[in-house]
N, C-alpha and C. Protein backbone atom coordinates (compact mmCIF):
# COMPACT_ATOMS: atom_id res chain seq x y z
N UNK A 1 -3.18 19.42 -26.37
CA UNK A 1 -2.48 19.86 -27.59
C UNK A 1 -1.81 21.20 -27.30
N UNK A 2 -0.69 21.39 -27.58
CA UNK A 2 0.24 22.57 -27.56
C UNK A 2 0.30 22.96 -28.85
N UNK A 3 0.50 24.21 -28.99
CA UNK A 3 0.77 25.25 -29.63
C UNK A 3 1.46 26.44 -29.86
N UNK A 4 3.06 25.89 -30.89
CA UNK A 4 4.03 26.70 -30.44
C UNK A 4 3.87 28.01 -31.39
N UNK A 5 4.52 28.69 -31.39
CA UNK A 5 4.14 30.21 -31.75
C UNK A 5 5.54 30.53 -32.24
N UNK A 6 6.53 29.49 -32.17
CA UNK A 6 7.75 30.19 -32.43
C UNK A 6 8.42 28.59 -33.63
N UNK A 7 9.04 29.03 -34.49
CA UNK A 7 9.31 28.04 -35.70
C UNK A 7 10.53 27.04 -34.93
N UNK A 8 11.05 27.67 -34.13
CA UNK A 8 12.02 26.62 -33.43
C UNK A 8 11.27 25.55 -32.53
N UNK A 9 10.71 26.29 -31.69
CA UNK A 9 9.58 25.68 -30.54
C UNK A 9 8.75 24.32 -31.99
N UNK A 10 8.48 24.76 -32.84
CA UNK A 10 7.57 23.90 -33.57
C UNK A 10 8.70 22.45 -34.02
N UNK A 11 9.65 23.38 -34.61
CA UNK A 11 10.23 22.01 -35.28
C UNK A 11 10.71 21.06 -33.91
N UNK A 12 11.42 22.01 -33.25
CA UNK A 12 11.76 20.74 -31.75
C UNK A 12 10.63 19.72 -31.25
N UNK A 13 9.20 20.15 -31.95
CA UNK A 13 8.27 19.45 -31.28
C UNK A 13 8.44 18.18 -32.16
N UNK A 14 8.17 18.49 -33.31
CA UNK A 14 8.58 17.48 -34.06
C UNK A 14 9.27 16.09 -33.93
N UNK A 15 10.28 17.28 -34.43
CA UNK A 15 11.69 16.51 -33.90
C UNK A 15 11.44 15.06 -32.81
N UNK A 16 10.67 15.65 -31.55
CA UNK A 16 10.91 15.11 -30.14
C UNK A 16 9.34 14.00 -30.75
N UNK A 17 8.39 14.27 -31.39
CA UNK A 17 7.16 13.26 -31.66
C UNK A 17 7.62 12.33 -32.98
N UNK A 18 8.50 12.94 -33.18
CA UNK A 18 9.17 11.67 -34.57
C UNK A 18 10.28 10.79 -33.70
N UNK A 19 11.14 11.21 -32.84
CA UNK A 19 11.87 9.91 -31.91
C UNK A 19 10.83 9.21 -30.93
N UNK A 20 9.60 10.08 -30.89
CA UNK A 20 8.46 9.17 -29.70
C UNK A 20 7.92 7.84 -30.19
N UNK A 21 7.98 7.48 -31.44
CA UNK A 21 7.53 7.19 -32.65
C UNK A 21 7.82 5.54 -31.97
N UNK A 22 9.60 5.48 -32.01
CA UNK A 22 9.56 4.05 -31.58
C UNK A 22 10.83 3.84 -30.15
N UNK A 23 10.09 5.12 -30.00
CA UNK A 23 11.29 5.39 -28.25
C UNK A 23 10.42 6.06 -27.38
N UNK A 24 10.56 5.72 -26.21
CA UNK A 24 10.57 6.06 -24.67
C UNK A 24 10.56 7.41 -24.13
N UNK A 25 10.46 8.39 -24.13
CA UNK A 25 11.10 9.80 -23.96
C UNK A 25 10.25 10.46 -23.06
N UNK A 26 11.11 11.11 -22.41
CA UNK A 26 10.50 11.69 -20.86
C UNK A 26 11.47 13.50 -21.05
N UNK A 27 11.04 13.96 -21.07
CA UNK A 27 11.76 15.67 -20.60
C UNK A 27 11.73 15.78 -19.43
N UNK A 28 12.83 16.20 -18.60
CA UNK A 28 12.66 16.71 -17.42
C UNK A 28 13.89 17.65 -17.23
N UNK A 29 13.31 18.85 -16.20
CA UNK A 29 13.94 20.28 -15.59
C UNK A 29 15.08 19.45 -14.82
N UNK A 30 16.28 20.26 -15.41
CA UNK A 30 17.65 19.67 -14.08
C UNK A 30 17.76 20.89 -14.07
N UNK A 31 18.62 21.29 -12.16
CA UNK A 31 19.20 22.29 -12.28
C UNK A 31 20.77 22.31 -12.78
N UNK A 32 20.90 23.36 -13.84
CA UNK A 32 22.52 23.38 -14.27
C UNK A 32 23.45 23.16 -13.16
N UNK A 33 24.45 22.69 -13.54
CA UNK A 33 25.88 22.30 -12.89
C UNK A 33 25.40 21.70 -11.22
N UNK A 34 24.65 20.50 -11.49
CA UNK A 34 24.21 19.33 -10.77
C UNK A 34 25.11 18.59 -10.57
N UNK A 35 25.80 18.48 -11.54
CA UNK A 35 26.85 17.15 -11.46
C UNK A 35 26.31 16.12 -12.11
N UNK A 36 25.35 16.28 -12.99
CA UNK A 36 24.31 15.05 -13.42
C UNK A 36 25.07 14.95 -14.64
N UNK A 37 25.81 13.66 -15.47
CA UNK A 37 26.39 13.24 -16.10
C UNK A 37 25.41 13.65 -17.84
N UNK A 38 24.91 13.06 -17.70
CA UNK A 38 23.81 14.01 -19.15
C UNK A 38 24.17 15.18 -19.51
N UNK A 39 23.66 15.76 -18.34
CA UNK A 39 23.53 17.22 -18.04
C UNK A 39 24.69 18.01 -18.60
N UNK A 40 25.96 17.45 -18.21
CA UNK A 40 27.05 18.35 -18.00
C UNK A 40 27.74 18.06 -19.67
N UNK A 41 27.15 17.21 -19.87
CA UNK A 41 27.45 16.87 -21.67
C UNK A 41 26.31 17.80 -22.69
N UNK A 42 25.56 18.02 -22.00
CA UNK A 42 24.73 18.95 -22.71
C UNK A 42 24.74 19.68 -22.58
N UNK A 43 25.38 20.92 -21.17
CA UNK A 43 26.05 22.18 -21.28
C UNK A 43 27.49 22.21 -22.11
N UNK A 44 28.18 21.17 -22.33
CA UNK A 44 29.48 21.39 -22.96
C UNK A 44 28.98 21.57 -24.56
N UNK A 45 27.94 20.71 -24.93
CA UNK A 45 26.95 20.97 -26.24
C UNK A 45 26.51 21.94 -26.90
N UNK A 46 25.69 22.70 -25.62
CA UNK A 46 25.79 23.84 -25.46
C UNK A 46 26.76 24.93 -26.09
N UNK A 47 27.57 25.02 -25.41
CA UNK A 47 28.26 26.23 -24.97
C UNK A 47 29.30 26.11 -26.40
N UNK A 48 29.09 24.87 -26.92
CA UNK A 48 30.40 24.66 -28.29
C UNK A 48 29.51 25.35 -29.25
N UNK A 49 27.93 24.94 -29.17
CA UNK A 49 27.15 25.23 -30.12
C UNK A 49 27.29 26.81 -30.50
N UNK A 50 27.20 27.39 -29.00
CA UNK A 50 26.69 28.43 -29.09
C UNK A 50 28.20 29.37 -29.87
N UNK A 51 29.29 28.89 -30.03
CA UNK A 51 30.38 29.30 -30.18
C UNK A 51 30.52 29.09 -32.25
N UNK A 52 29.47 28.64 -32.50
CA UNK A 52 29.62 28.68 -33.66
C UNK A 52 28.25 29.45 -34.27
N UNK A 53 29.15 29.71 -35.38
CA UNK A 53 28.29 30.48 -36.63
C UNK A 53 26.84 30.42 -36.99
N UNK A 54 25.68 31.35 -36.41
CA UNK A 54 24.34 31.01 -36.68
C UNK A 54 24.57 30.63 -38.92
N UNK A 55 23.56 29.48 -38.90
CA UNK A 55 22.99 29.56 -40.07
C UNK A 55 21.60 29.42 -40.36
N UNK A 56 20.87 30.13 -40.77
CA UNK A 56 19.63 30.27 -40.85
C UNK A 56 19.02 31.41 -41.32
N UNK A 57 17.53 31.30 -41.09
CA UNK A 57 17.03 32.43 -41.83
C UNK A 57 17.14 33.59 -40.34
N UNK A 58 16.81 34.99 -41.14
CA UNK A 58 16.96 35.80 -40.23
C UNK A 58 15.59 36.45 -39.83
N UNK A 59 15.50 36.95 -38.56
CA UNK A 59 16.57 37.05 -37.82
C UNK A 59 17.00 36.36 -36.91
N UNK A 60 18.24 36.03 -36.68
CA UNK A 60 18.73 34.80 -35.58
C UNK A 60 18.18 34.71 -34.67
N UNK A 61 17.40 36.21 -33.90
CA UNK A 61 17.45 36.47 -32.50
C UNK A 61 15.77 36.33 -32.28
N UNK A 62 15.07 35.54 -31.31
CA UNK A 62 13.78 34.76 -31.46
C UNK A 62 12.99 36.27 -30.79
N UNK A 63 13.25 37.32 -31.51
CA UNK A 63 12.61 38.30 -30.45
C UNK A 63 12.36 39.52 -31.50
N UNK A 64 11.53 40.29 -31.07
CA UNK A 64 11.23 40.83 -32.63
C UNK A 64 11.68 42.06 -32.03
N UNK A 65 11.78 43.11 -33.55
CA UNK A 65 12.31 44.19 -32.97
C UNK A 65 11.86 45.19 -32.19
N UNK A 66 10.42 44.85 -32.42
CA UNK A 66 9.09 46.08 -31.43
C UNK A 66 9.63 45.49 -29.93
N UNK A 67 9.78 44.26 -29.52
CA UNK A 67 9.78 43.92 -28.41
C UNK A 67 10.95 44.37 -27.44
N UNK A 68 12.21 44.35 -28.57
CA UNK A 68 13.55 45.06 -28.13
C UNK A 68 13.21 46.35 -28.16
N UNK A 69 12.85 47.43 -29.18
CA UNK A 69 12.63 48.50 -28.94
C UNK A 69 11.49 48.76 -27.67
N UNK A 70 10.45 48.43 -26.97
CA UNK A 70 9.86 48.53 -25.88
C UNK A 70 10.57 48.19 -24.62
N UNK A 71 11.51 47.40 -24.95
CA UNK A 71 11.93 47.20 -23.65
C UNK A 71 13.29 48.34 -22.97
N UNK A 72 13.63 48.11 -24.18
CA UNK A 72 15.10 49.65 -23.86
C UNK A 72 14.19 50.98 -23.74
């Protein structure tokens, strides 16, 4: 049993045990720009995603501010 600590990490789990439900599903590590046909559709996914407008609760950024302030 895992135990995510972060509200994104949780719902993705979800997410991924509600399609396990009546599908097949395997995760696996690629290295980026492989040439692996998936892959390169899910960096273009990516990178559109990331080009649009967070909506959500705040703060967007999965990192708290003690952690940013300790590290600078």
């Amino acid at each position: 049993m895992w135990l995510a600590t972060s509200a994104l990490v949780a719902e993705t789990m979800a997410a991924l045990k509600e399609l396990a439900v009546f599908n097949s599903l395997r995760l696996v590590w690629v290295l980026g720009h492989s040439s692996i046909p998936g892959n390169e559709k899910a960096d273009l996914l990516a990178k559109q995603a990331s080009l649009t407008r967070y909506i959500g609760p705040e703060p967007d950024l999965g990192v708290s501010s003690t952690t940013v302030q300790n590290a600078l």
